[in-house]
PDB file of N, CA and C in Angstrom:
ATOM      1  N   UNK A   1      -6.240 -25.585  29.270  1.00  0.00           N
ATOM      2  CA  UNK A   1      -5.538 -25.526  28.013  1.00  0.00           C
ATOM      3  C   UNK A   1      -6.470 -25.073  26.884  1.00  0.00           C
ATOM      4  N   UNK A   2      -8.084 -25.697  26.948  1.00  0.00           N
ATOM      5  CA  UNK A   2      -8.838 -25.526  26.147  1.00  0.00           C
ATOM      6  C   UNK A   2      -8.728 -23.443  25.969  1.00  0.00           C
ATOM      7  N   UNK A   3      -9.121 -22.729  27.040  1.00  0.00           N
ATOM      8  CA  UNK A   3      -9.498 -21.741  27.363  1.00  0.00           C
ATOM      9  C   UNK A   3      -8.133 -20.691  26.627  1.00  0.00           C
ATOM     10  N   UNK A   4      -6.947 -21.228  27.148  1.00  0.00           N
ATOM     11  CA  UNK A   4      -5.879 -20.614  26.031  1.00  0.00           C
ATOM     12  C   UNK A   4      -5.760 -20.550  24.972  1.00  0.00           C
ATOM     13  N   UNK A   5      -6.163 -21.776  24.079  1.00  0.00           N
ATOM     14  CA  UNK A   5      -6.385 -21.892  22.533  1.00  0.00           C
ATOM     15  C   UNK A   5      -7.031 -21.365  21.929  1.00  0.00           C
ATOM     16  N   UNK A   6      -8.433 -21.256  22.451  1.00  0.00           N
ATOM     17  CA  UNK A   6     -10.023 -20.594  22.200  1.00  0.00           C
ATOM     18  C   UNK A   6      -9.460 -18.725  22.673  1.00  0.00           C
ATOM     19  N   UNK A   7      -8.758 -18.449  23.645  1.00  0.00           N
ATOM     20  CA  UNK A   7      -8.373 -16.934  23.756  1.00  0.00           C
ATOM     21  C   UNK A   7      -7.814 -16.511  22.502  1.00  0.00           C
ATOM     22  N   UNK A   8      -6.250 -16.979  22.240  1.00  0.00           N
ATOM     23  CA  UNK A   8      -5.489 -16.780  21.639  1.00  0.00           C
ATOM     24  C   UNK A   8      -5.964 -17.090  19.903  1.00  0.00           C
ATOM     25  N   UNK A   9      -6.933 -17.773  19.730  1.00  0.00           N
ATOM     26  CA  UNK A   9      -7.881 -17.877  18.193  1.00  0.00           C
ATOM     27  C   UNK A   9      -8.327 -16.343  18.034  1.00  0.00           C
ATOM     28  N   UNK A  10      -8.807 -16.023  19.592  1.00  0.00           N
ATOM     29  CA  UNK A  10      -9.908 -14.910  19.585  1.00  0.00           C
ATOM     30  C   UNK A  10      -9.068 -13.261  19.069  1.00  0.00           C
ATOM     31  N   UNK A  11      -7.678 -13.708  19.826  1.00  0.00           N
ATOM     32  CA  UNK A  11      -7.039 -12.540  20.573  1.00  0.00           C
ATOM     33  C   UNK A  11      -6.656 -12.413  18.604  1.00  0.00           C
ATOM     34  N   UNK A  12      -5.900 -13.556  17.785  1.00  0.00           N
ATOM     35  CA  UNK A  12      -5.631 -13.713  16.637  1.00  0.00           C
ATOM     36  C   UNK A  12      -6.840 -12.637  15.281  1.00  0.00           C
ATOM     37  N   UNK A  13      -8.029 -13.640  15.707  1.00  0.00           N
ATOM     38  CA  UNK A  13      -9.090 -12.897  14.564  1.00  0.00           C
ATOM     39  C   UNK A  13      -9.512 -11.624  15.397  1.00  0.00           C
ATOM     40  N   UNK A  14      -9.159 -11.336  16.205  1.00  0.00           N
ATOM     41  CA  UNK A  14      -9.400  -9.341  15.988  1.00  0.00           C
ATOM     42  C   UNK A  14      -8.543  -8.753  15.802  1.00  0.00           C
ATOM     43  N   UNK A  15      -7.023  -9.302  15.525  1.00  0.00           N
ATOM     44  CA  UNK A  15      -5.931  -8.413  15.156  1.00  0.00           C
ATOM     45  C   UNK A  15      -6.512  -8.307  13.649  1.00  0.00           C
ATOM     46  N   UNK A  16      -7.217  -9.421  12.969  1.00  0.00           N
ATOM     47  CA  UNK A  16      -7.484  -9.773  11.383  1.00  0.00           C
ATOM     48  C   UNK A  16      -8.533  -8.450  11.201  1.00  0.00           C
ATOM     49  N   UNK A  17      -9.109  -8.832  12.105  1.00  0.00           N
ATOM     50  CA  UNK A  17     -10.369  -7.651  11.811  1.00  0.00           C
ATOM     51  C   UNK A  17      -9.961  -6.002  12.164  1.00  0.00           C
ATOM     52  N   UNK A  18      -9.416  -5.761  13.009  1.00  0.00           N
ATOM     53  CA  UNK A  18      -8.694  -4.449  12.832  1.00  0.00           C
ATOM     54  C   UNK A  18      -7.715  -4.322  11.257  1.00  0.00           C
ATOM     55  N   UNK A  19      -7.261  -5.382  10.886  1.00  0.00           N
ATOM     56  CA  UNK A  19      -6.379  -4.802   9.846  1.00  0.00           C
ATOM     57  C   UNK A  19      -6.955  -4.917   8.274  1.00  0.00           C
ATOM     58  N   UNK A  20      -8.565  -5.636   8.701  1.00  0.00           N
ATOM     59  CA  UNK A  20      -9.471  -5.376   7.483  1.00  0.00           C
ATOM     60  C   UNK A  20      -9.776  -4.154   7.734  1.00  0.00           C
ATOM     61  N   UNK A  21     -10.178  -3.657   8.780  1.00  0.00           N
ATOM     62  CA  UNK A  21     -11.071  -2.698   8.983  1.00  0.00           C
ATOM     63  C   UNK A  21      -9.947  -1.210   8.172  1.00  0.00           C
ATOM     64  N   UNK A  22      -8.692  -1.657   8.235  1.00  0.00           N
ATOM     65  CA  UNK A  22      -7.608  -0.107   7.766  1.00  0.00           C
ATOM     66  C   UNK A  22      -7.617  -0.254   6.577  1.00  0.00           C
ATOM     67  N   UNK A  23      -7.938  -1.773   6.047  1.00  0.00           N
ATOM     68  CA  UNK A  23      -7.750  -1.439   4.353  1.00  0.00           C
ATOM     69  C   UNK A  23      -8.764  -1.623   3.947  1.00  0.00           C
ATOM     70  N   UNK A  24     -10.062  -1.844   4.205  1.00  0.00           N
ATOM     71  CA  UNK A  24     -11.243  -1.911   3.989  1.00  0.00           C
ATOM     72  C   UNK A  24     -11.299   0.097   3.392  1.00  0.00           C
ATOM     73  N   UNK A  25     -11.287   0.779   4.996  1.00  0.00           N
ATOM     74  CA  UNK A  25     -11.569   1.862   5.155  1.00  0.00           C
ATOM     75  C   UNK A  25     -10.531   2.623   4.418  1.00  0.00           C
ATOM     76  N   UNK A  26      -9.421   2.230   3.881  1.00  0.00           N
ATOM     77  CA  UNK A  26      -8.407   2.980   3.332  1.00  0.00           C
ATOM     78  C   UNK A  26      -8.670   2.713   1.820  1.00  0.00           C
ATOM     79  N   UNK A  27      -9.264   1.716   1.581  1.00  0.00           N
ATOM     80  CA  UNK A  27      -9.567   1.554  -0.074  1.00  0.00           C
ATOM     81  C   UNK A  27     -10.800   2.437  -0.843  1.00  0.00           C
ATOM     82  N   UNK A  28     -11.762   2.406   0.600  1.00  0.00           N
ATOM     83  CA  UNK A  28     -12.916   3.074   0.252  1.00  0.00           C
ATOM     84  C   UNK A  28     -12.754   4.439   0.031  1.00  0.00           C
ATOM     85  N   UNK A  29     -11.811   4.842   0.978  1.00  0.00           N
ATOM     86  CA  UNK A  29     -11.369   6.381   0.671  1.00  0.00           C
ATOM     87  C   UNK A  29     -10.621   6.591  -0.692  1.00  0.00           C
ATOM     88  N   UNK A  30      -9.910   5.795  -0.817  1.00  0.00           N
ATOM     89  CA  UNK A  30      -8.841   5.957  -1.903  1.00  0.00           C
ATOM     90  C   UNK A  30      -9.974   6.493  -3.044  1.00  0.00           C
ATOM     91  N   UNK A  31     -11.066   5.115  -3.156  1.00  0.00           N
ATOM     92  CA  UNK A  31     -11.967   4.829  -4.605  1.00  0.00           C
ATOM     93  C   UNK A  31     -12.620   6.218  -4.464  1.00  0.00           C
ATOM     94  N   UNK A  32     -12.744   6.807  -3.123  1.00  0.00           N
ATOM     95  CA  UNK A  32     -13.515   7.852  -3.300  1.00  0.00           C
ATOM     96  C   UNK A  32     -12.807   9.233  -3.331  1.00  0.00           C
ATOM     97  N   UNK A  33     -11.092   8.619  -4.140  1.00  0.00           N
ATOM     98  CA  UNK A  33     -10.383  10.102  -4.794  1.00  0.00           C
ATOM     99  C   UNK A  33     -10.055  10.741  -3.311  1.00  0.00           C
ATOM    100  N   UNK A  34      -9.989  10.536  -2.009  1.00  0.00           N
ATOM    101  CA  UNK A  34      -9.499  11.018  -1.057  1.00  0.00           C
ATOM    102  C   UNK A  34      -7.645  10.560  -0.351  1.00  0.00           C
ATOM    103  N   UNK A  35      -7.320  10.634  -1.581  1.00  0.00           N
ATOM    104  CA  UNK A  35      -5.997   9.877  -0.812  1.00  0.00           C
ATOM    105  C   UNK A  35      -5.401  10.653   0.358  1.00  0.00           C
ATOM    106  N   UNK A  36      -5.409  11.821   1.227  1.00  0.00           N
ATOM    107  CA  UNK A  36      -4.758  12.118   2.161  1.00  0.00           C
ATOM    108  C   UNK A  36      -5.716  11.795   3.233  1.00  0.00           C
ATOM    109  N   UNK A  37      -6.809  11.374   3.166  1.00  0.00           N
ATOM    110  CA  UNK A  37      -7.421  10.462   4.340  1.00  0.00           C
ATOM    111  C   UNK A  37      -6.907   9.234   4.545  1.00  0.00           C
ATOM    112  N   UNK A  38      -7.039   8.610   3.094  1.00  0.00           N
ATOM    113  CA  UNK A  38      -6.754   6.920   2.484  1.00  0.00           C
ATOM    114  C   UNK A  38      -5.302   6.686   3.237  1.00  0.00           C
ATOM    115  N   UNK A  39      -4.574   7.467   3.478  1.00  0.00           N
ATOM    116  CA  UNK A  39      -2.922   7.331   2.935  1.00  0.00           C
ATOM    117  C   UNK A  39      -2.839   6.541   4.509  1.00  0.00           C
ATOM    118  N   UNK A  40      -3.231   6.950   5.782  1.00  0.00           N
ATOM    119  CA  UNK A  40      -3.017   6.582   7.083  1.00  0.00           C
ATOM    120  C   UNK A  40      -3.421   5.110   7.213  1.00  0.00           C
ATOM    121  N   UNK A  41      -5.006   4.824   6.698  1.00  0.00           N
ATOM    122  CA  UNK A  41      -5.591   3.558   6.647  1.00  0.00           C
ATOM    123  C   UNK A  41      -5.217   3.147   6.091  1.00  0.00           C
ATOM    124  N   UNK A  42      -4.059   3.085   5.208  1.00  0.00           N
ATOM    125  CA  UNK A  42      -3.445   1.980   4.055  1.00  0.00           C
ATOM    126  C   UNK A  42      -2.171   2.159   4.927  1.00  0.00           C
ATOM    127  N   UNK A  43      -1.290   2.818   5.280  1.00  0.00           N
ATOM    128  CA  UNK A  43      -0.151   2.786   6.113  1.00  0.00           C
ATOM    129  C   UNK A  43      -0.157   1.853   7.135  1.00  0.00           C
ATOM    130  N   UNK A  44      -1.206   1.575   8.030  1.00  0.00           N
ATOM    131  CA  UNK A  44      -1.600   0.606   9.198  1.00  0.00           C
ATOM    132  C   UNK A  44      -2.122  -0.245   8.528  1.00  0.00           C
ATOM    133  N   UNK A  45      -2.544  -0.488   7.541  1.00  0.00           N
ATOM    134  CA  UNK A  45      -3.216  -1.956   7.073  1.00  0.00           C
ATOM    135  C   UNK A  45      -1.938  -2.365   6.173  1.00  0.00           C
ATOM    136  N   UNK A  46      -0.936  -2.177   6.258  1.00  0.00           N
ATOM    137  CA  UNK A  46       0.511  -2.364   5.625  1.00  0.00           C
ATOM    138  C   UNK A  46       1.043  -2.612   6.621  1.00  0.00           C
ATOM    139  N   UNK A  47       0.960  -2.411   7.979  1.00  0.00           N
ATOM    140  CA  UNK A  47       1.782  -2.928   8.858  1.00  0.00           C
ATOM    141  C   UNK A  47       1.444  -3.691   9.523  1.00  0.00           C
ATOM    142  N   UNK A  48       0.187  -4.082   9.566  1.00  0.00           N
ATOM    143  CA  UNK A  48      -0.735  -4.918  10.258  1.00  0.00           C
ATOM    144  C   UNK A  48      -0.789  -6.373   9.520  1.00  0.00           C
ATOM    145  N   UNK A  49      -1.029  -6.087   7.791  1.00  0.00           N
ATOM    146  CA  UNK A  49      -0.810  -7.397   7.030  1.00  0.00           C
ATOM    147  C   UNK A  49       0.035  -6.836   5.565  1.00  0.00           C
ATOM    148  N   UNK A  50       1.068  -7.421   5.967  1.00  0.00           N
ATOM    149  CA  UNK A  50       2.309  -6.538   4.920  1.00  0.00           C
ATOM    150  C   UNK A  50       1.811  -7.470   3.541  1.00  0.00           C
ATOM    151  N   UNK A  51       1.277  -8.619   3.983  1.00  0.00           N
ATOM    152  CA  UNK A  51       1.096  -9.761   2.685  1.00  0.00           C
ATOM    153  C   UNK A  51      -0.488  -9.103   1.777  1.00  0.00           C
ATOM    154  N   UNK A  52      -0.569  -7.906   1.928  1.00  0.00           N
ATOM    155  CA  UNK A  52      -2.098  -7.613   1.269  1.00  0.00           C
ATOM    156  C   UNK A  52      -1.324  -6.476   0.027  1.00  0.00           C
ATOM    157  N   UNK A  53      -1.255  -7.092  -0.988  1.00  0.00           N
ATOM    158  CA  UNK A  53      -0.225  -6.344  -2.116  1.00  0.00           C
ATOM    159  C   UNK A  53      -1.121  -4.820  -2.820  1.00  0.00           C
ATOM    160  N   UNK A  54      -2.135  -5.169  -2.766  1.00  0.00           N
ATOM    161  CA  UNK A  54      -3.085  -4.152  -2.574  1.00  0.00           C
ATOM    162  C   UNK A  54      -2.915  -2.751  -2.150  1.00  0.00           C
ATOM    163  N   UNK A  55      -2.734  -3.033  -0.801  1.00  0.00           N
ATOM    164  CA  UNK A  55      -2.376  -1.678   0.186  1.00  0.00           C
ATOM    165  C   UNK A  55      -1.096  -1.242  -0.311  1.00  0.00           C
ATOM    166  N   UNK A  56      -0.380  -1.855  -1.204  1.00  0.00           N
ATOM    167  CA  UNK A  56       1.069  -1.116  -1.363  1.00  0.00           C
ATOM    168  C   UNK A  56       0.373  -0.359  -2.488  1.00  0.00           C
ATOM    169  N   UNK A  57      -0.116  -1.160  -3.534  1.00  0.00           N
ATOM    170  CA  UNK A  57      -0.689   0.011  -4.389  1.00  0.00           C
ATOM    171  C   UNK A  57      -1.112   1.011  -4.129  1.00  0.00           C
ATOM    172  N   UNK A  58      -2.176   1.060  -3.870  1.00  0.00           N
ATOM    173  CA  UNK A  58      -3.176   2.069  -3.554  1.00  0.00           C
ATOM    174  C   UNK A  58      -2.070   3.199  -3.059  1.00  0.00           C
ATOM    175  N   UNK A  59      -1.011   2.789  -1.915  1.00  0.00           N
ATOM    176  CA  UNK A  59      -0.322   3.744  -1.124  1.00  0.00           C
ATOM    177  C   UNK A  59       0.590   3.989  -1.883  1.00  0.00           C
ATOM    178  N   UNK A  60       1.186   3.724  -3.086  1.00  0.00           N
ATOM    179  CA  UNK A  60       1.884   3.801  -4.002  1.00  0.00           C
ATOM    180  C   UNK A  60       1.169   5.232  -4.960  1.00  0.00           C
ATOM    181  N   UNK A  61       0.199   4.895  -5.403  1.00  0.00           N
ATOM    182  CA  UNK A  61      -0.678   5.595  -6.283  1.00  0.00           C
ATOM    183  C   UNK A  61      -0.975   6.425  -5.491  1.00  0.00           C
ATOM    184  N   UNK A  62      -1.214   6.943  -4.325  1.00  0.00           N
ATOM    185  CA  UNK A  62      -1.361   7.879  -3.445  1.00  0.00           C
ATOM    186  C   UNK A  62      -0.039   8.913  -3.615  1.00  0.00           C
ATOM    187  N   UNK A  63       1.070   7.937  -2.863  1.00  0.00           N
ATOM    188  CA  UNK A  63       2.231   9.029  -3.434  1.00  0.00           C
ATOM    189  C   UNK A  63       2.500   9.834  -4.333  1.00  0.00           C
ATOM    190  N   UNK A  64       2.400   8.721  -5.396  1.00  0.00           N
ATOM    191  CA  UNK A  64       2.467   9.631  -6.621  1.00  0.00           C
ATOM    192  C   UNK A  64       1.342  11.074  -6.990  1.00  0.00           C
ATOM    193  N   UNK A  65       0.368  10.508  -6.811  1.00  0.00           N
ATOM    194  CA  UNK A  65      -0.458  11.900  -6.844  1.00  0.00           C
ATOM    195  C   UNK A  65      -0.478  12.747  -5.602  1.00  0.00           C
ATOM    196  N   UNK A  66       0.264  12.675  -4.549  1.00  0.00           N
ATOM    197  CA  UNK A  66       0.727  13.506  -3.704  1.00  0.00           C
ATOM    198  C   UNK A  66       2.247  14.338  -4.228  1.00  0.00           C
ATOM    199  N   UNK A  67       2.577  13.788  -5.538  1.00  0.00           N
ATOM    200  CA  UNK A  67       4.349  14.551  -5.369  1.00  0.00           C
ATOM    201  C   UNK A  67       5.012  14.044  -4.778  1.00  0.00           C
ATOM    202  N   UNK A  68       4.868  12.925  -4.407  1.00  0.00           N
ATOM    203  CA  UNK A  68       6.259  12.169  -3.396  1.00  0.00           C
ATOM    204  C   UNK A  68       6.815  11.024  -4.145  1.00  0.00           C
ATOM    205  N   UNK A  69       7.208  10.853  -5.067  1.00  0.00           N
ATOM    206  CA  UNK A  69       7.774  10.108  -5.879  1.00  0.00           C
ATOM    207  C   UNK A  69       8.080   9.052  -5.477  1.00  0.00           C
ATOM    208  N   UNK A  70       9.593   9.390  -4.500  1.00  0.00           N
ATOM    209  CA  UNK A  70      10.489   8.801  -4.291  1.00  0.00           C
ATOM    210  C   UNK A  70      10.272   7.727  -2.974  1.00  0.00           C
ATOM    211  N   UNK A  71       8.534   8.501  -2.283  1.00  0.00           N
ATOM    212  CA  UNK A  71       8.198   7.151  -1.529  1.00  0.00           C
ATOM    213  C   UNK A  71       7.416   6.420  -2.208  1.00  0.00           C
ATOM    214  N   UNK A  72       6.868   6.557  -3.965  1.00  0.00           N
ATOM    215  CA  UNK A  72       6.233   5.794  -4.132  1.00  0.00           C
ATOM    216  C   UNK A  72       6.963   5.389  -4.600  1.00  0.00           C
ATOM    217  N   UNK A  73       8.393   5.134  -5.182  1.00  0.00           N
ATOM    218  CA  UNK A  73       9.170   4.014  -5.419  1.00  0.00           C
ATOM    219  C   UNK A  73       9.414   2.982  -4.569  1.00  0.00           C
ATOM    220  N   UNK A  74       9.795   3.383  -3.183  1.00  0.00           N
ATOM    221  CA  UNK A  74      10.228   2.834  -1.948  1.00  0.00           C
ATOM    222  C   UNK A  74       8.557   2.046  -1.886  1.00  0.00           C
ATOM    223  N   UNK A  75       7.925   2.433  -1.653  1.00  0.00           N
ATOM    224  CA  UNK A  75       6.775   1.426  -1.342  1.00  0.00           C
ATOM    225  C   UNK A  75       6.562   0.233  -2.335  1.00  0.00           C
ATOM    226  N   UNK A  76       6.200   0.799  -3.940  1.00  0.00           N
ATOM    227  CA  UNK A  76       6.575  -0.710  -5.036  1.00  0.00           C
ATOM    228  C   UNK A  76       7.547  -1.357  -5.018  1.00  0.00           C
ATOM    229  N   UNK A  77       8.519  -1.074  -4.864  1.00  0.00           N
ATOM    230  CA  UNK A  77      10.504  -1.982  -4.742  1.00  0.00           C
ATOM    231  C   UNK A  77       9.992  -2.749  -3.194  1.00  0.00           C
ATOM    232  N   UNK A  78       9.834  -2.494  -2.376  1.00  0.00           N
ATOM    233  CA  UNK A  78       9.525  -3.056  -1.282  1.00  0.00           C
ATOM    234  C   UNK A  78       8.205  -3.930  -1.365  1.00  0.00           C
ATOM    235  N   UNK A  79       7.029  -4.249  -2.148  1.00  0.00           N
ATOM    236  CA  UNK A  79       6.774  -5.535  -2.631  1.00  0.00           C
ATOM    237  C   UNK A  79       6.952  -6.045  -4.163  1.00  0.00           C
ATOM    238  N   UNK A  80       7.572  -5.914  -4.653  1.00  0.00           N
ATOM    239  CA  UNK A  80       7.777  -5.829  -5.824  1.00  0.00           C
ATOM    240  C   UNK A  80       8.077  -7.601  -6.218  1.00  0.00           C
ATOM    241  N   UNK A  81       8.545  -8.118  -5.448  1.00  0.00           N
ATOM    242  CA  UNK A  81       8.947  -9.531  -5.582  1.00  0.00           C
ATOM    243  C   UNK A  81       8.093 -10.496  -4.946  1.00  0.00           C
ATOM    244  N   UNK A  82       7.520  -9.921  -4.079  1.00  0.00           N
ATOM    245  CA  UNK A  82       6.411 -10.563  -2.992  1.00  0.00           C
ATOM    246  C   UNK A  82       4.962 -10.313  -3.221  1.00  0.00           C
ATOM    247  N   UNK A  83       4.443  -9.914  -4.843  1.00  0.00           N
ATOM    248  CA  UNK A  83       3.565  -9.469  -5.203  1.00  0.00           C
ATOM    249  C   UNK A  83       2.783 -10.306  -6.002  1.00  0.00           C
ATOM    250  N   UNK A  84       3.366 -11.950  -6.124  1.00  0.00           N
ATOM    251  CA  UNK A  84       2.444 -13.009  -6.543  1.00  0.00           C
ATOM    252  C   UNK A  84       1.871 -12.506  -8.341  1.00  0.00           C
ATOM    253  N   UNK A  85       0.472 -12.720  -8.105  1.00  0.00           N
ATOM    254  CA  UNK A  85      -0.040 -12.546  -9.460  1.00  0.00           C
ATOM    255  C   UNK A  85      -0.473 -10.580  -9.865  1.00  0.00           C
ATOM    256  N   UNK A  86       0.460  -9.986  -9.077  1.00  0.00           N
ATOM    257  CA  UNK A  86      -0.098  -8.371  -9.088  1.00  0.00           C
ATOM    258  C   UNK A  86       1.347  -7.842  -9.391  1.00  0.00           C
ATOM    259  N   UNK A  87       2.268  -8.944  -9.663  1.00  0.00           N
ATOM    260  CA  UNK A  87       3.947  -8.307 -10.038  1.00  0.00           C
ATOM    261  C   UNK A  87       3.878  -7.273 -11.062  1.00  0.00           C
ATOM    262  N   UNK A  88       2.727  -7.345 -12.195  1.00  0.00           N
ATOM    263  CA  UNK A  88       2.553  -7.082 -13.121  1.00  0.00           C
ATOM    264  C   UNK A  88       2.098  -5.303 -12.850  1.00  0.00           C
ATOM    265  N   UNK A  89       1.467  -5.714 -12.460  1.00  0.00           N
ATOM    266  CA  UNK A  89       0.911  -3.830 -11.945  1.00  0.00           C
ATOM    267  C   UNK A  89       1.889  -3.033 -11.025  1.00  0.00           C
ATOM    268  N   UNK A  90       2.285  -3.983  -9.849  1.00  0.00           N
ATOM    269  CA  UNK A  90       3.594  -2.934  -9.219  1.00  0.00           C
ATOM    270  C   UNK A  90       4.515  -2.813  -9.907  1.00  0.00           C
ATOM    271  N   UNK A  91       4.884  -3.568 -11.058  1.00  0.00           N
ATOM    272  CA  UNK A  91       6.248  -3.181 -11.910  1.00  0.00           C
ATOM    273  C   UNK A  91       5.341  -1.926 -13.216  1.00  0.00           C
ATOM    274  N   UNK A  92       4.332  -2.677 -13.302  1.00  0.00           N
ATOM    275  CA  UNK A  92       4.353  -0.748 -14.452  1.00  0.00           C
ATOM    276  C   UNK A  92       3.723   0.115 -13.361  1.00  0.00           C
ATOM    277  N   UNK A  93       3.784   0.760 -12.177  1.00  0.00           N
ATOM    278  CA  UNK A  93       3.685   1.426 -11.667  1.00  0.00           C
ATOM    279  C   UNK A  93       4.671   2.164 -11.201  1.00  0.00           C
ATOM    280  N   UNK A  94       5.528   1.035 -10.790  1.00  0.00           N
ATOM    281  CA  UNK A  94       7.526   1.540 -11.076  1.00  0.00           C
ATOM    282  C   UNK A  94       7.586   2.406 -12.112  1.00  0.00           C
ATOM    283  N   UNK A  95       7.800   1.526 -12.672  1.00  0.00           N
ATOM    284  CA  UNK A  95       8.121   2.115 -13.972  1.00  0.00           C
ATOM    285  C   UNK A  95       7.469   3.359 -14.508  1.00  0.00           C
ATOM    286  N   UNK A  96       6.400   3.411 -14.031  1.00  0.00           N
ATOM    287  CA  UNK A  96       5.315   4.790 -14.637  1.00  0.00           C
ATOM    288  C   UNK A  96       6.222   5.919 -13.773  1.00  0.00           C
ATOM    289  N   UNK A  97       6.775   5.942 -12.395  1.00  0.00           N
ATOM    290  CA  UNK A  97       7.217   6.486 -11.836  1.00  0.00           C
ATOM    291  C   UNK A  97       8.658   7.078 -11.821  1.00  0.00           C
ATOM    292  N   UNK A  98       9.021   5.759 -12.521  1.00  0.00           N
ATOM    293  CA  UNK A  98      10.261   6.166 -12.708  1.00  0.00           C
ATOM    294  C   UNK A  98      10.504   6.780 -14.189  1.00  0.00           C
ATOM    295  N   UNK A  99       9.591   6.556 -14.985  1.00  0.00           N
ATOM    296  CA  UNK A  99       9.998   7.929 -16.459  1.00  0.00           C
ATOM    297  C   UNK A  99       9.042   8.931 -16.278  1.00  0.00           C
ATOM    298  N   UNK A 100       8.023   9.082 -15.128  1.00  0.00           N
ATOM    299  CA  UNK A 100       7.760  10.597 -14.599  1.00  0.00           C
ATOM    300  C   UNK A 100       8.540  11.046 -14.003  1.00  0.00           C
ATOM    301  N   UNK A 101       9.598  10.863 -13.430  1.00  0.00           N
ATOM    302  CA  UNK A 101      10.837  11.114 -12.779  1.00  0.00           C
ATOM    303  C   UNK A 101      11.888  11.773 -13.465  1.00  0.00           C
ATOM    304  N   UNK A 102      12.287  11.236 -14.983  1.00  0.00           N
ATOM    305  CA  UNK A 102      13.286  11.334 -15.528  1.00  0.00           C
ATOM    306  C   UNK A 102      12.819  12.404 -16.599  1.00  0.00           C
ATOM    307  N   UNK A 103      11.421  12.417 -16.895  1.00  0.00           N
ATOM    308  CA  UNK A 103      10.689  13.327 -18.016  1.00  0.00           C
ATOM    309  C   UNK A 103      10.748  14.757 -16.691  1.00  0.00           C
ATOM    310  N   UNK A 104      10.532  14.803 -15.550  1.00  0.00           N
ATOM    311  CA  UNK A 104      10.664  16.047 -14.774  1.00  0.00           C
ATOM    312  C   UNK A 104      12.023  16.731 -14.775  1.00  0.00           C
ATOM    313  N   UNK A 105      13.063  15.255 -14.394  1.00  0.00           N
ATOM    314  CA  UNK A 105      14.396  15.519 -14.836  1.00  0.00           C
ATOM    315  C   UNK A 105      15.063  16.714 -15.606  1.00  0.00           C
ATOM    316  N   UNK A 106      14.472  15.998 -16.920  1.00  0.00           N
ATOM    317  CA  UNK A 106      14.960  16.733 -18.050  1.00  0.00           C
ATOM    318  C   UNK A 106      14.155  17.849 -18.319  1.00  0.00           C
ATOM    319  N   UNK A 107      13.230  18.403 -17.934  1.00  0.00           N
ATOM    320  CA  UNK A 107      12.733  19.626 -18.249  1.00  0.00           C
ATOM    321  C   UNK A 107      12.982  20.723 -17.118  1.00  0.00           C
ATOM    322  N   UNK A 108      13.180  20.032 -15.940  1.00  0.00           N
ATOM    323  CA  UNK A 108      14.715  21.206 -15.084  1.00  0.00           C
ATOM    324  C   UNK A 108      15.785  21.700 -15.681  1.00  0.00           C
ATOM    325  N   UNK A 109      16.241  20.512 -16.135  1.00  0.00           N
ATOM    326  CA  UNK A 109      17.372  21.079 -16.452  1.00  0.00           C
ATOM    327  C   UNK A 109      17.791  21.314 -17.361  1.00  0.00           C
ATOM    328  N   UNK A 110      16.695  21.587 -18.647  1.00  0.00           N
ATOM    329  CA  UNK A 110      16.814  22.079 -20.058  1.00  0.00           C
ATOM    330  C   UNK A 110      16.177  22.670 -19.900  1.00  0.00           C
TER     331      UNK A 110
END
């Protein structure tokens, strides 16, 4: 019984350490202005530990300076409530997104 507990601790902290290792390595890229490297290592360290509010940013702020708007909405709305003491930054990041959205809007179509 001992030998199952002591596995399954083990088998536990290297799933932890693989999913430091994606946002470790996905932040470092980010800081170093590489977001289409960053974007994969923050994608798997989002699925690995969805509770790291962090990785939504970063992959948020990635979008957006990729032109993809509309997944960096989908990524902030999707922790947006589950974002503890960082509610504050994923909501003006929304929001930054969503009146770069509406300011593109209107200069289409005027």
């Amino acid at each position: 019984m001992k030998k199952i507990f002591v596995a399954a601790i083990l088998l536990f902290a290297s799933f932890w350490v693989i999913a430091q290792d994606n946002f470790t390595k996905g932040e470092e890229l980010f800081m170093r202005n590489n977001p289409r490297e960053a974007l994969i290592y923050l994608q798997n360290a989002i699925n690995e530990n969805p509770g790291n509010v962090k990785s939504y940013l970063y992959l948020g702020i990635i979008y957006e300076q990729m032109g993809r708007s509309d997944e960096a909405v989908s990524v902030y709305r999707e922790v947006l409530f589950r974002a503890g003491d960082m509610t504050a930054n994923v909501a003006t990041n929304l929001g930054n997104v969503y009146f770069q959205k509406a300011v593109f809007y209107r200069i289409c179509i005027h």
